[in-house]
PDB file of N, CA and C in Angstrom:
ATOM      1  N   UNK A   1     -12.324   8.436   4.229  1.00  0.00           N
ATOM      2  CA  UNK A   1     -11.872   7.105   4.609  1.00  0.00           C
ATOM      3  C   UNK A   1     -11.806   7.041   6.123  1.00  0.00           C
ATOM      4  N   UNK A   2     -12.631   6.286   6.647  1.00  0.00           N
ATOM      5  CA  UNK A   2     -12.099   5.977   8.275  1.00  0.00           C
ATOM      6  C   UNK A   2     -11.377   4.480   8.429  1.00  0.00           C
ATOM      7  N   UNK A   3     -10.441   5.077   8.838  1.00  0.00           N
ATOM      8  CA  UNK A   3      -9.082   4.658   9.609  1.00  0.00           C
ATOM      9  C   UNK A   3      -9.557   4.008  11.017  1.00  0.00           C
ATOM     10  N   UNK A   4      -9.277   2.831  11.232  1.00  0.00           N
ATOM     11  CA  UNK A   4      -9.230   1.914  12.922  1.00  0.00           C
ATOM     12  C   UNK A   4      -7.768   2.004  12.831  1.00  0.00           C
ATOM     13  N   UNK A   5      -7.606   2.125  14.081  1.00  0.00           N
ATOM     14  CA  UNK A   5      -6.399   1.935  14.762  1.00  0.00           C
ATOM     15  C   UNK A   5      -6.095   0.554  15.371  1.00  0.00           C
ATOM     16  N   UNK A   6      -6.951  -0.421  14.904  1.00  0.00           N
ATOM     17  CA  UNK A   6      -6.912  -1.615  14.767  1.00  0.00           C
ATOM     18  C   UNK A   6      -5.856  -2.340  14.439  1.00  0.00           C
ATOM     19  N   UNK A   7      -5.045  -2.991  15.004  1.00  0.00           N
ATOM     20  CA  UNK A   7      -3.837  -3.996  14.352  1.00  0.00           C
ATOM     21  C   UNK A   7      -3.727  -4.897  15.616  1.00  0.00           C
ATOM     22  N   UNK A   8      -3.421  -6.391  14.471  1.00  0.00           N
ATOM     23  CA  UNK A   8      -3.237  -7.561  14.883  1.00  0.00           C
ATOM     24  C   UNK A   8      -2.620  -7.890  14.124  1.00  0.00           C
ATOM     25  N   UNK A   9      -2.074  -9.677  14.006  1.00  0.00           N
ATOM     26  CA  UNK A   9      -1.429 -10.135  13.383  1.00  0.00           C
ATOM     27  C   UNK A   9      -2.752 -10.603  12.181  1.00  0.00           C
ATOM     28  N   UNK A  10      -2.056 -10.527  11.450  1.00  0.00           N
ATOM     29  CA  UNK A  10      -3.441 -11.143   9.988  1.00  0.00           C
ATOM     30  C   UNK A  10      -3.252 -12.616  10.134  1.00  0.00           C
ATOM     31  N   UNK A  11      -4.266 -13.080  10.188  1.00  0.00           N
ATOM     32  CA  UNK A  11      -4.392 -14.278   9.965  1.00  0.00           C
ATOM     33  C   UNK A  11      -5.752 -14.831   8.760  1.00  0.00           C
ATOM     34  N   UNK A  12      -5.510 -15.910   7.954  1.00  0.00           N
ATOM     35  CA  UNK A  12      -7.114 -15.878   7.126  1.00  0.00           C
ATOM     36  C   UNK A  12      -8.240 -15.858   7.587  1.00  0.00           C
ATOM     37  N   UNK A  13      -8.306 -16.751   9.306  1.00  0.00           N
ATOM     38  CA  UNK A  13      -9.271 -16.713   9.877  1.00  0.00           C
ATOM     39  C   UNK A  13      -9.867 -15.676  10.358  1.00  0.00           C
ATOM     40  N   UNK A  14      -8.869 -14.511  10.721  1.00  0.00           N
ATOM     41  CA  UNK A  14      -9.365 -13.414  11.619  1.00  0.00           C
ATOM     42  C   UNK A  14      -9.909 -12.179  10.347  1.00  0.00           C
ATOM     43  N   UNK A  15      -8.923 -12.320   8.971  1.00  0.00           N
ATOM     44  CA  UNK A  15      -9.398 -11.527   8.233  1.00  0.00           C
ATOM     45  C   UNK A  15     -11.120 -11.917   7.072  1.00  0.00           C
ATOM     46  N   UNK A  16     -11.098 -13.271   7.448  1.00  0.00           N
ATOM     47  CA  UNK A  16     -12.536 -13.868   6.716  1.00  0.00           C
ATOM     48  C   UNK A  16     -13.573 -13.348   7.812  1.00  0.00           C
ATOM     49  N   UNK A  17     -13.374 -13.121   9.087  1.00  0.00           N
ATOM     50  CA  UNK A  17     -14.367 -12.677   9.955  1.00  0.00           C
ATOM     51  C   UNK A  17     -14.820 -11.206   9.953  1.00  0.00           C
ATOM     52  N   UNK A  18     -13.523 -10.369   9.354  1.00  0.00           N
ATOM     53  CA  UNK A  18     -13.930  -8.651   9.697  1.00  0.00           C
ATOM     54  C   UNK A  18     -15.827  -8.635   8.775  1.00  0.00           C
ATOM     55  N   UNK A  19     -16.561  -8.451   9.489  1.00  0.00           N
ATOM     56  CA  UNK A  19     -17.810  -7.889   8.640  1.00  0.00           C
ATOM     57  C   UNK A  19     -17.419  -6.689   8.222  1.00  0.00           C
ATOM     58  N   UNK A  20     -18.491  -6.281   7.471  1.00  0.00           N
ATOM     59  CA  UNK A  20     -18.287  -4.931   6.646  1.00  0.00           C
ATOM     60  C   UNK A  20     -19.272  -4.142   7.606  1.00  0.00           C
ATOM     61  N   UNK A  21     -19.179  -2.581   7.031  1.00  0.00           N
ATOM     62  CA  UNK A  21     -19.609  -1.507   8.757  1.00  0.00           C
ATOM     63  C   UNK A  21     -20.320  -0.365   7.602  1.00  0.00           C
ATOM     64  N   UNK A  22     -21.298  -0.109   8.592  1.00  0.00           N
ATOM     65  CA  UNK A  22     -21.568   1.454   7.425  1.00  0.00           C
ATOM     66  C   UNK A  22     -20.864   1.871   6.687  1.00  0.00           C
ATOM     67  N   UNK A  23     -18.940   2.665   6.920  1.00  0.00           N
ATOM     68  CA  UNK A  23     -18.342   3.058   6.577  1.00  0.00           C
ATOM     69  C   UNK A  23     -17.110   2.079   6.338  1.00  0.00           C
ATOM     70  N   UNK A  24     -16.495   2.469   5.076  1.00  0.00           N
ATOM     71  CA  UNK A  24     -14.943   1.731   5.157  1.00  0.00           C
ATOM     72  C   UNK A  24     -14.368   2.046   6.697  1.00  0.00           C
ATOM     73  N   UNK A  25     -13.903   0.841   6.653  1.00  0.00           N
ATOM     74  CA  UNK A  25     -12.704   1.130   7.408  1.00  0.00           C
ATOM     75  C   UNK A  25     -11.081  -0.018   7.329  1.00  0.00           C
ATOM     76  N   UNK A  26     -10.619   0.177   8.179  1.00  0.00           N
ATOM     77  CA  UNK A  26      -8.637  -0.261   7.922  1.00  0.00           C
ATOM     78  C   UNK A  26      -8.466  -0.973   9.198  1.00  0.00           C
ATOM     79  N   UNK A  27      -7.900  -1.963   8.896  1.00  0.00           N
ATOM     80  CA  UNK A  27      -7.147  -2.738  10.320  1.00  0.00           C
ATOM     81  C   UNK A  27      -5.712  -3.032   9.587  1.00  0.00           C
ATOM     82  N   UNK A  28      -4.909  -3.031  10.886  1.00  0.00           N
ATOM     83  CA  UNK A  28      -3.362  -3.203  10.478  1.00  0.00           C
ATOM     84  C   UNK A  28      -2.756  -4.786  10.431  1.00  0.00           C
ATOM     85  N   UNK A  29      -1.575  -4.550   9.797  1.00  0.00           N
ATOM     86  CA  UNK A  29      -0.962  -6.345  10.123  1.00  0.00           C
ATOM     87  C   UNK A  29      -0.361  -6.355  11.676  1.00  0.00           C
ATOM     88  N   UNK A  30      -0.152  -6.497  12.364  1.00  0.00           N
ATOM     89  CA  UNK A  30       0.669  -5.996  13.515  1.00  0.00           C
ATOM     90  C   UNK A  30       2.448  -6.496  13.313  1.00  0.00           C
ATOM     91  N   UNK A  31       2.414  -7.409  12.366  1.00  0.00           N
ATOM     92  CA  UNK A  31       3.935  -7.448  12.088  1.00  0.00           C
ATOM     93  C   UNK A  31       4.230  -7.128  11.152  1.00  0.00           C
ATOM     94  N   UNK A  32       3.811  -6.221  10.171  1.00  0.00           N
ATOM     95  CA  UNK A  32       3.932  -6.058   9.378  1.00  0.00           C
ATOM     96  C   UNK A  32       3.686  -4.621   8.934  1.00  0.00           C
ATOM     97  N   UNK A  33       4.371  -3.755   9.598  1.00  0.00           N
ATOM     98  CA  UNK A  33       4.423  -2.069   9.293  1.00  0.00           C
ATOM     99  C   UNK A  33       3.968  -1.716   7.783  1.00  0.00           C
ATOM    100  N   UNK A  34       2.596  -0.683   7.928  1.00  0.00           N
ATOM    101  CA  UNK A  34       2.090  -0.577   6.526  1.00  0.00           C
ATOM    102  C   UNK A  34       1.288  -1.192   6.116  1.00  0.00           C
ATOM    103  N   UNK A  35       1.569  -2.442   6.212  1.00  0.00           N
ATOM    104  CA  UNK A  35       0.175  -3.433   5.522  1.00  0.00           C
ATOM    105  C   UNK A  35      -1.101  -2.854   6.313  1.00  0.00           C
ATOM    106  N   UNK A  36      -2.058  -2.668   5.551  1.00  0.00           N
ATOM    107  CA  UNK A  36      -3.115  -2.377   6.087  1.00  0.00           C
ATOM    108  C   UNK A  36      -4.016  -3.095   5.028  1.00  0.00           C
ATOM    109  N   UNK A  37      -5.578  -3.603   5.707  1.00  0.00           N
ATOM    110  CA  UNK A  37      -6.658  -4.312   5.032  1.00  0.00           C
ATOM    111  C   UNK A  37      -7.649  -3.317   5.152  1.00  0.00           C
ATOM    112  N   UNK A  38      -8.622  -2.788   4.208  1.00  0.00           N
ATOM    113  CA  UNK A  38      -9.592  -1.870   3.843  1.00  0.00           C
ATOM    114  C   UNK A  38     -10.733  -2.962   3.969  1.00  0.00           C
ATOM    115  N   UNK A  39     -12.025  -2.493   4.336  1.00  0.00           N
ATOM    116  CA  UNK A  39     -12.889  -3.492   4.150  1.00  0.00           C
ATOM    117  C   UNK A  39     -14.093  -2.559   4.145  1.00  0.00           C
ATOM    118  N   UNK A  40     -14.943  -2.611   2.910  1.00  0.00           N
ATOM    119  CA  UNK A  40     -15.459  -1.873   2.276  1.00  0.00           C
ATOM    120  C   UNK A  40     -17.027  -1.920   2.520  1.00  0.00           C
ATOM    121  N   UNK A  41     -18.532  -1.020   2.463  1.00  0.00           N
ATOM    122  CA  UNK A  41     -19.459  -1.570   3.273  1.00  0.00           C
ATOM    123  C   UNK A  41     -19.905  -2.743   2.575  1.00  0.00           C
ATOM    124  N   UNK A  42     -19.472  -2.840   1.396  1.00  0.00           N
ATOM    125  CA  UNK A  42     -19.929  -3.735   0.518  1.00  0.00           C
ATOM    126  C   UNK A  42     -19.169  -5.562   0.827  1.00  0.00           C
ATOM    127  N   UNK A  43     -18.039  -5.256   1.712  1.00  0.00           N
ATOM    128  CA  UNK A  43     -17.446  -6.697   2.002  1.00  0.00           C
ATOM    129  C   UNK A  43     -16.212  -6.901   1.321  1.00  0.00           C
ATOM    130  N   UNK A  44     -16.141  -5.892   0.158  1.00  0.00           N
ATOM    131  CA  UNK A  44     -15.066  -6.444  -0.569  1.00  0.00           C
ATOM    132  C   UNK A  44     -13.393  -5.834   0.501  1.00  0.00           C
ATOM    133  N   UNK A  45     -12.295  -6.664   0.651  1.00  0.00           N
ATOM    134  CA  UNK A  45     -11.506  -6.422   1.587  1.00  0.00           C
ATOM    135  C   UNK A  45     -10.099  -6.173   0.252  1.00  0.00           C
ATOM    136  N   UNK A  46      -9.589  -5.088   0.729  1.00  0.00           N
ATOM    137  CA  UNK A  46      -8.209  -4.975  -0.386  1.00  0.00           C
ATOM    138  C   UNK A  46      -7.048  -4.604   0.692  1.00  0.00           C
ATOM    139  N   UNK A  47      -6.085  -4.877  -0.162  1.00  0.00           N
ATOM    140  CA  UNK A  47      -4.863  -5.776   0.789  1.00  0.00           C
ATOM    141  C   UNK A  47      -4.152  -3.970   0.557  1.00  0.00           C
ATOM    142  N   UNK A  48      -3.797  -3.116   1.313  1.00  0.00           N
ATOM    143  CA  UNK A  48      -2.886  -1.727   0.989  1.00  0.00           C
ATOM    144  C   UNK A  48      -1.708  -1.594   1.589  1.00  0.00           C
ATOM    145  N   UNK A  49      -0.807  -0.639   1.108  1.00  0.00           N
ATOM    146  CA  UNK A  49       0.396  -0.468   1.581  1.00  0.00           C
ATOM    147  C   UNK A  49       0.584   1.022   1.979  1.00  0.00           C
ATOM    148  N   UNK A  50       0.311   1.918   3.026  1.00  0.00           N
ATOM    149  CA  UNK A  50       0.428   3.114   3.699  1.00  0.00           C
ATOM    150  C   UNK A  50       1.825   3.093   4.049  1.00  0.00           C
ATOM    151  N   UNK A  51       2.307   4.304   3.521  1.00  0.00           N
ATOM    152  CA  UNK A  51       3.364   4.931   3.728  1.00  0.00           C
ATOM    153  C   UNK A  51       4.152   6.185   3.933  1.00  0.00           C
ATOM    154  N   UNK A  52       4.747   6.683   4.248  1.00  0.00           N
ATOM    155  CA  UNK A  52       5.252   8.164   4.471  1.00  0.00           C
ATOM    156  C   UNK A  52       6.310   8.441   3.319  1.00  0.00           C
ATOM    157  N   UNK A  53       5.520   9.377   2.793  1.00  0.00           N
ATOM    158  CA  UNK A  53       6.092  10.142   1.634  1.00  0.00           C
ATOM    159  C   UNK A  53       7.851  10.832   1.786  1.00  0.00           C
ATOM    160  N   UNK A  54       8.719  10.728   1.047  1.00  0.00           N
ATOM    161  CA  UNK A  54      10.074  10.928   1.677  1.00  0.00           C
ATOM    162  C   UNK A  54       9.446  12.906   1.128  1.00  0.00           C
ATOM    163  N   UNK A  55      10.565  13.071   2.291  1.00  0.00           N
ATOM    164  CA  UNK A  55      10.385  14.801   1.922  1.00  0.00           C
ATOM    165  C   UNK A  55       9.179  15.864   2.566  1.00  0.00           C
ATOM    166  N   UNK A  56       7.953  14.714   3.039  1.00  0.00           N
ATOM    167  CA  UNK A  56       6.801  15.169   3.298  1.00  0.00           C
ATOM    168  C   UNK A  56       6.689  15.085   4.380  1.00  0.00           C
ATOM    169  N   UNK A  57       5.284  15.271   4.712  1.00  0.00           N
ATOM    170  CA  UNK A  57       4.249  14.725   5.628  1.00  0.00           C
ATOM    171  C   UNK A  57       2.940  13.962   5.306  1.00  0.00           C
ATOM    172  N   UNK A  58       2.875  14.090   4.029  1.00  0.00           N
ATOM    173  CA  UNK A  58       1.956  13.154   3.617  1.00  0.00           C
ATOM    174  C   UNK A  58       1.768  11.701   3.583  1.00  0.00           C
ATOM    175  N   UNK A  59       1.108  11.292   3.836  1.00  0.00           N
ATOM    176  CA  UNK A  59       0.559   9.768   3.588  1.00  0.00           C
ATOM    177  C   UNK A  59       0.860   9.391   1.749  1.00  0.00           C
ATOM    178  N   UNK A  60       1.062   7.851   1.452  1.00  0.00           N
ATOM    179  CA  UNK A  60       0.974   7.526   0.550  1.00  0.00           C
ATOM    180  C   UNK A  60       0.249   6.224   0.234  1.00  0.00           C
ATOM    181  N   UNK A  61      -0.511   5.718  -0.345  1.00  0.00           N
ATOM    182  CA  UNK A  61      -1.054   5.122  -0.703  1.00  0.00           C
ATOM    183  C   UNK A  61      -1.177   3.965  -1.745  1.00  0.00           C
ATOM    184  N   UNK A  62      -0.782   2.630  -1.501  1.00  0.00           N
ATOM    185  CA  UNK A  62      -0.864   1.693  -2.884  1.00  0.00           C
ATOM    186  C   UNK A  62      -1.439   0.204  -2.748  1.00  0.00           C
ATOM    187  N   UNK A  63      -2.117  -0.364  -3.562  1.00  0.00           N
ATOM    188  CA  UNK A  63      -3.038  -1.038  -3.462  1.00  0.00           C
ATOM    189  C   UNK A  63      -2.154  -1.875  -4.044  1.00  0.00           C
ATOM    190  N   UNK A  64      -2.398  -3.536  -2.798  1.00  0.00           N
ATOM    191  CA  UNK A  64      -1.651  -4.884  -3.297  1.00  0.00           C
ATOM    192  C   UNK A  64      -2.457  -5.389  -4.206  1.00  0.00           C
ATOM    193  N   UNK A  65      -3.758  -5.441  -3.405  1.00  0.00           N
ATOM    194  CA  UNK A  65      -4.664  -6.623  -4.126  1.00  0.00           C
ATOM    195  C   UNK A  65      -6.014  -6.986  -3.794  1.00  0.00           C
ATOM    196  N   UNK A  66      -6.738  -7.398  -4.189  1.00  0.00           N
ATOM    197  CA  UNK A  66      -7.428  -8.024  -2.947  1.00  0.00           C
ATOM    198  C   UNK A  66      -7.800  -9.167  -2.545  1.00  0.00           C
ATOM    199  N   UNK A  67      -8.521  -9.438  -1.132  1.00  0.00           N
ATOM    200  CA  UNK A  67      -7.825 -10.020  -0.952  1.00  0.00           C
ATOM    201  C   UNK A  67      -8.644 -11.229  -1.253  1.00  0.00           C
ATOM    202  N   UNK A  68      -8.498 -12.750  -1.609  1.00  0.00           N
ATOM    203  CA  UNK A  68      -9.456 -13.840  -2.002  1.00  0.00           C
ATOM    204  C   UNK A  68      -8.344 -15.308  -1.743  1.00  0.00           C
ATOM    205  N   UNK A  69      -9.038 -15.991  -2.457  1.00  0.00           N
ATOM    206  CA  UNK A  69      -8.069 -17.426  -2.393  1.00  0.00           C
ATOM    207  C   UNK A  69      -7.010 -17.321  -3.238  1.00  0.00           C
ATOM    208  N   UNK A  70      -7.208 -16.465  -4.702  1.00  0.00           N
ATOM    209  CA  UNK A  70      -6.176 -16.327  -5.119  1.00  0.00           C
ATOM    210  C   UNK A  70      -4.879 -15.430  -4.646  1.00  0.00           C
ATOM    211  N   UNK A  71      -5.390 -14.528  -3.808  1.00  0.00           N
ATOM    212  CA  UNK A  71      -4.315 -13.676  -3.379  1.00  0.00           C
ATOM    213  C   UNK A  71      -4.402 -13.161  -1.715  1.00  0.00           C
ATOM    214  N   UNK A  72      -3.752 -13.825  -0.944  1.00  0.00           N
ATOM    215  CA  UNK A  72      -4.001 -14.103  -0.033  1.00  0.00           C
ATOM    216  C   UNK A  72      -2.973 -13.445   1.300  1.00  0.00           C
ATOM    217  N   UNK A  73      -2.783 -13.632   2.622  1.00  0.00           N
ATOM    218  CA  UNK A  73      -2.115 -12.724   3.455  1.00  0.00           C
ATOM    219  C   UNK A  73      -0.405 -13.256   3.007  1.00  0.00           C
ATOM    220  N   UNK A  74      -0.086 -14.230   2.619  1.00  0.00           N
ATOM    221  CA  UNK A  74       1.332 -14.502   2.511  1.00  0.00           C
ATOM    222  C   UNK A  74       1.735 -14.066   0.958  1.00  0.00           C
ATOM    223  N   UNK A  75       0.846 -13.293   0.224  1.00  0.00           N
ATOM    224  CA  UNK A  75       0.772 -12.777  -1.288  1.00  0.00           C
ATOM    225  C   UNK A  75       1.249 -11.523  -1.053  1.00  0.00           C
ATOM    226  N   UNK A  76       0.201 -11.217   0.175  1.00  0.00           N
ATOM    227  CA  UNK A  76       0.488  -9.428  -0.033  1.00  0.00           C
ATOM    228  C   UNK A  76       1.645  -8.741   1.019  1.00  0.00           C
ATOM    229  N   UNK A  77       1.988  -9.996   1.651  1.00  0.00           N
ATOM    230  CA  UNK A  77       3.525  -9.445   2.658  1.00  0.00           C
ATOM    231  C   UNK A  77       4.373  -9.659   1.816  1.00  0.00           C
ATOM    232  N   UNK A  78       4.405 -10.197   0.698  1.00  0.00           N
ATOM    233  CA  UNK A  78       5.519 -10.686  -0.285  1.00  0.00           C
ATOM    234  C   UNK A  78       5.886  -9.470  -1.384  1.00  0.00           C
ATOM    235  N   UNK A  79       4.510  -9.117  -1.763  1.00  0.00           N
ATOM    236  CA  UNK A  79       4.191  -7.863  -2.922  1.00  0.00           C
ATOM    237  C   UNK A  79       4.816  -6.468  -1.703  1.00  0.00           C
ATOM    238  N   UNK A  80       4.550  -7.101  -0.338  1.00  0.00           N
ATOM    239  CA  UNK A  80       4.691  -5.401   0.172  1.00  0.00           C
ATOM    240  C   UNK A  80       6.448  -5.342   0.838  1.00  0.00           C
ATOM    241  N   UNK A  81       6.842  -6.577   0.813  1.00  0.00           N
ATOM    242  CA  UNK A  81       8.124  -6.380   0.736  1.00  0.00           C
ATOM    243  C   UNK A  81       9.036  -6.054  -0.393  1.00  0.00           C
ATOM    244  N   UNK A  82       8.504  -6.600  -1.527  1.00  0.00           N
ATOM    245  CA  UNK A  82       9.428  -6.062  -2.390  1.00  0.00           C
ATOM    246  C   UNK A  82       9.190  -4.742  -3.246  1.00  0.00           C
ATOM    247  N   UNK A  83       7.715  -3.643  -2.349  1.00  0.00           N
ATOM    248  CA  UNK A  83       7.532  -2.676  -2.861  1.00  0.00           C
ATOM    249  C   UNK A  83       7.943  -1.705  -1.900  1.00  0.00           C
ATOM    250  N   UNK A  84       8.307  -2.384  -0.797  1.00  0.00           N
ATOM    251  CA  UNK A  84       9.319  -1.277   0.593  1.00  0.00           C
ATOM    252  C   UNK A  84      10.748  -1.102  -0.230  1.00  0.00           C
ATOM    253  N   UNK A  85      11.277  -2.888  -1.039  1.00  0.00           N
ATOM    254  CA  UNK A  85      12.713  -2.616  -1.108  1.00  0.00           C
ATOM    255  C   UNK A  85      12.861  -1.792  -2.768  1.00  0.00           C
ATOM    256  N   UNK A  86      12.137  -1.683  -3.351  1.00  0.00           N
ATOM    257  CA  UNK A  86      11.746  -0.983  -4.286  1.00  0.00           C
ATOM    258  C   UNK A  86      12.055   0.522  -3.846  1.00  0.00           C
ATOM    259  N   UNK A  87      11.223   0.927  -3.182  1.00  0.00           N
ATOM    260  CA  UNK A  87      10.993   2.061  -2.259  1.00  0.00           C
ATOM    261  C   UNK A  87      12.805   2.577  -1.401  1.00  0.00           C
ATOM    262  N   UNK A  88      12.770   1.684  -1.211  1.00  0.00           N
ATOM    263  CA  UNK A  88      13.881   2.022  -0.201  1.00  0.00           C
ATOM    264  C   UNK A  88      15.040   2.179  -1.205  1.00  0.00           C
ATOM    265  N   UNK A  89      15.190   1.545  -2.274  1.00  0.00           N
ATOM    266  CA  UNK A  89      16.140   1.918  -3.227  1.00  0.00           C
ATOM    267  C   UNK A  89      16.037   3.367  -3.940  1.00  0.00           C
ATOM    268  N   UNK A  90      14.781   3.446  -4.293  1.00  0.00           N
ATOM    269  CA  UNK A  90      14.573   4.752  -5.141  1.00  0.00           C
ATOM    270  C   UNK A  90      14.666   6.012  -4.323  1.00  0.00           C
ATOM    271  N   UNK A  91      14.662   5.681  -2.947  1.00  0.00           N
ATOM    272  CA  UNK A  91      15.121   6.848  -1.757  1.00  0.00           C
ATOM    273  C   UNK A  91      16.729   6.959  -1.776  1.00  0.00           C
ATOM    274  N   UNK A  92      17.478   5.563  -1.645  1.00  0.00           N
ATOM    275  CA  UNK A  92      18.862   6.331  -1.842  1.00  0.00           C
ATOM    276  C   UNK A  92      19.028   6.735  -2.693  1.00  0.00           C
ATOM    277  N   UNK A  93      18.517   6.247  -4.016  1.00  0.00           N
ATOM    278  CA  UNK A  93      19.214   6.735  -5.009  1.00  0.00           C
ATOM    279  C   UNK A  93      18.712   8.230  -5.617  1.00  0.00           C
ATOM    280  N   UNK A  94      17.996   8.908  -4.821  1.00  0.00           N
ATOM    281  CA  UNK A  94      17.389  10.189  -5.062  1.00  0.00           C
ATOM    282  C   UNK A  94      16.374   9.732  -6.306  1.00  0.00           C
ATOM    283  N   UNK A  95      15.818   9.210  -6.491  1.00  0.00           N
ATOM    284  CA  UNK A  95      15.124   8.217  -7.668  1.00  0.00           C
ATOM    285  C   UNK A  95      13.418   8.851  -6.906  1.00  0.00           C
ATOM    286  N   UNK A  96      11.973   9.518  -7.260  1.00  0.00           N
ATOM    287  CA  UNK A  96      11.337   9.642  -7.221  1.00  0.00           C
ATOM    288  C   UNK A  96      10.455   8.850  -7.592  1.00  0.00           C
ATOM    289  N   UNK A  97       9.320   8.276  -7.070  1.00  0.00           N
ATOM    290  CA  UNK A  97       8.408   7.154  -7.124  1.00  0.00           C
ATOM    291  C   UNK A  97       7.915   7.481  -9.075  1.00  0.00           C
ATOM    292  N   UNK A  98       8.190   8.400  -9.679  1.00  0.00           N
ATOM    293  CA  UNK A  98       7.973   8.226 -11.427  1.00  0.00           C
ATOM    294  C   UNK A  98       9.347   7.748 -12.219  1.00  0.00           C
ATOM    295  N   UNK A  99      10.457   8.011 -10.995  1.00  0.00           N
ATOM    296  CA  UNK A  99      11.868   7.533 -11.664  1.00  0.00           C
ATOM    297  C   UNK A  99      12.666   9.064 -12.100  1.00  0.00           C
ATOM    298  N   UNK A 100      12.112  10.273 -12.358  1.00  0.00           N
ATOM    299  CA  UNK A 100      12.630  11.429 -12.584  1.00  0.00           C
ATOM    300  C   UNK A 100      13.134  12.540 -11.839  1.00  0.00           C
ATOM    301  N   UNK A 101      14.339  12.267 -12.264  1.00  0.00           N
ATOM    302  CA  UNK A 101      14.511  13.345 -10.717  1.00  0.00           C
ATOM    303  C   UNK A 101      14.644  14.806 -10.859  1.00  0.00           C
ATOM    304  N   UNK A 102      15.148  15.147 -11.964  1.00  0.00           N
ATOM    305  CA  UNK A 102      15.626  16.744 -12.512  1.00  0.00           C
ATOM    306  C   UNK A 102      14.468  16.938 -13.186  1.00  0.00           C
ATOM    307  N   UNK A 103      14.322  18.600 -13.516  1.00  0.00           N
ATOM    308  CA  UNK A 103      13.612  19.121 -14.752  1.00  0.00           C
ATOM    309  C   UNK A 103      13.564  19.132 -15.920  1.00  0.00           C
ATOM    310  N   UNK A 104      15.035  18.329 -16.040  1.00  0.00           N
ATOM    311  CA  UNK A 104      16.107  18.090 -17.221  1.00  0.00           C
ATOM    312  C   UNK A 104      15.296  16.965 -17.616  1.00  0.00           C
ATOM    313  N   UNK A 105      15.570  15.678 -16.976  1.00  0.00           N
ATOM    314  CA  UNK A 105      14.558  14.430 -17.293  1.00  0.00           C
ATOM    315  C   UNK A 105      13.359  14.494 -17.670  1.00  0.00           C
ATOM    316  N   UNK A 106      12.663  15.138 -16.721  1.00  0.00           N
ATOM    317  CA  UNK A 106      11.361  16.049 -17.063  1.00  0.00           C
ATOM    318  C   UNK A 106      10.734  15.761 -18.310  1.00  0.00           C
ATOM    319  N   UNK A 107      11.713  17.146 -18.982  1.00  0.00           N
ATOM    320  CA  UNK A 107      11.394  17.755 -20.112  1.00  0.00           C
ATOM    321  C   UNK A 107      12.129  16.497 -21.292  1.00  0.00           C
ATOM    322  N   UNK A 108      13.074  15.919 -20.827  1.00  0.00           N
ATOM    323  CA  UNK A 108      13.283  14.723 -21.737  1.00  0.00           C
ATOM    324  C   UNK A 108      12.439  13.959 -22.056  1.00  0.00           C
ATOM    325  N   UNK A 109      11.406  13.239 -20.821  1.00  0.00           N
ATOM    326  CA  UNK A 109      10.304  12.729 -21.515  1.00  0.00           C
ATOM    327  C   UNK A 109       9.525  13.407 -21.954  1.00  0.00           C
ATOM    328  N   UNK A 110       8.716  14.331 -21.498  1.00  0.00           N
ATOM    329  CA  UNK A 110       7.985  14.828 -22.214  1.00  0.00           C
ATOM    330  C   UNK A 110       7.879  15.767 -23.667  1.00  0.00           C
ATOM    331  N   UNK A 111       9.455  15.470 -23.813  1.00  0.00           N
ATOM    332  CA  UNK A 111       9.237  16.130 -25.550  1.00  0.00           C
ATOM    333  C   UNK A 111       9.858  14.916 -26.581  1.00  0.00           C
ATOM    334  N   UNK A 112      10.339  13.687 -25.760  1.00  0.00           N
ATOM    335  CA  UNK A 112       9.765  12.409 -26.328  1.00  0.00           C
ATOM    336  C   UNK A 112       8.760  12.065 -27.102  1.00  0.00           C
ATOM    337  N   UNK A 113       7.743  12.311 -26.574  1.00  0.00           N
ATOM    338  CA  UNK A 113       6.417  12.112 -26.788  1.00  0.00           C
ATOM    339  C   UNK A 113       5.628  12.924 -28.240  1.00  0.00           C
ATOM    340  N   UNK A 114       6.358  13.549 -28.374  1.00  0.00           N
ATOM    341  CA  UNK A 114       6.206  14.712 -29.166  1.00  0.00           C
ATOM    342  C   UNK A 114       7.203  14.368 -31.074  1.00  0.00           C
TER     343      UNK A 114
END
């Protein structure tokens, strides 16, 4: 994946203009920490949410949408706010992005299943 270090404010006009490039690449929202737009060589543009993994150093990764008339830049600041406050809850609450936090739980679901 190549990454631009690209950020502006999104606007429809400025994001209907990105052409597509040999390679993917990412431009940022500039007010909007995380939002990032992928734009693919093929044209197709998807709306993402980059984030820092609690505990890590890793990157995380989640896909709003993409992006069209139906789902659009005031769609995916909306989806990416309430997947920060999502986020930000399941961090205090020691809550892991599957919801499980012990080995105990763990093994609770998985012999559920069973």
């Amino acid at each position: 994946m190549a990454n631009s270090d690209s950020s502006f404010p999104f606007t429809a006009k400025k994001l209907d203009s990105l052409k597509p490039k040999e390679k993917e690449y990412e431009v940022g929202d500039a007010g909007h920490p995380g939002l990032r737009l992928r734009v693919s060589p093929t044209g197709r543009k998807v709306f993402r949410w980059r984030y820092k993994k609690p505990g890590t150093n890793k990157w995380g990764v989640k896909t709003l949408g993409e992006y069209s008339r139906s789902f659009g830049i005031s769609q995916a600041r909306r989806k990416l706010d309430k997947l920060k406050s999502a986020h930000k809850h399941a961090l205090e609450t020691g809550q892991t992005e599957s919801g499980i936090t012990t080995v105990s739980e763990l093994a609770d679901v998985v012999c559920a299943g069973f």
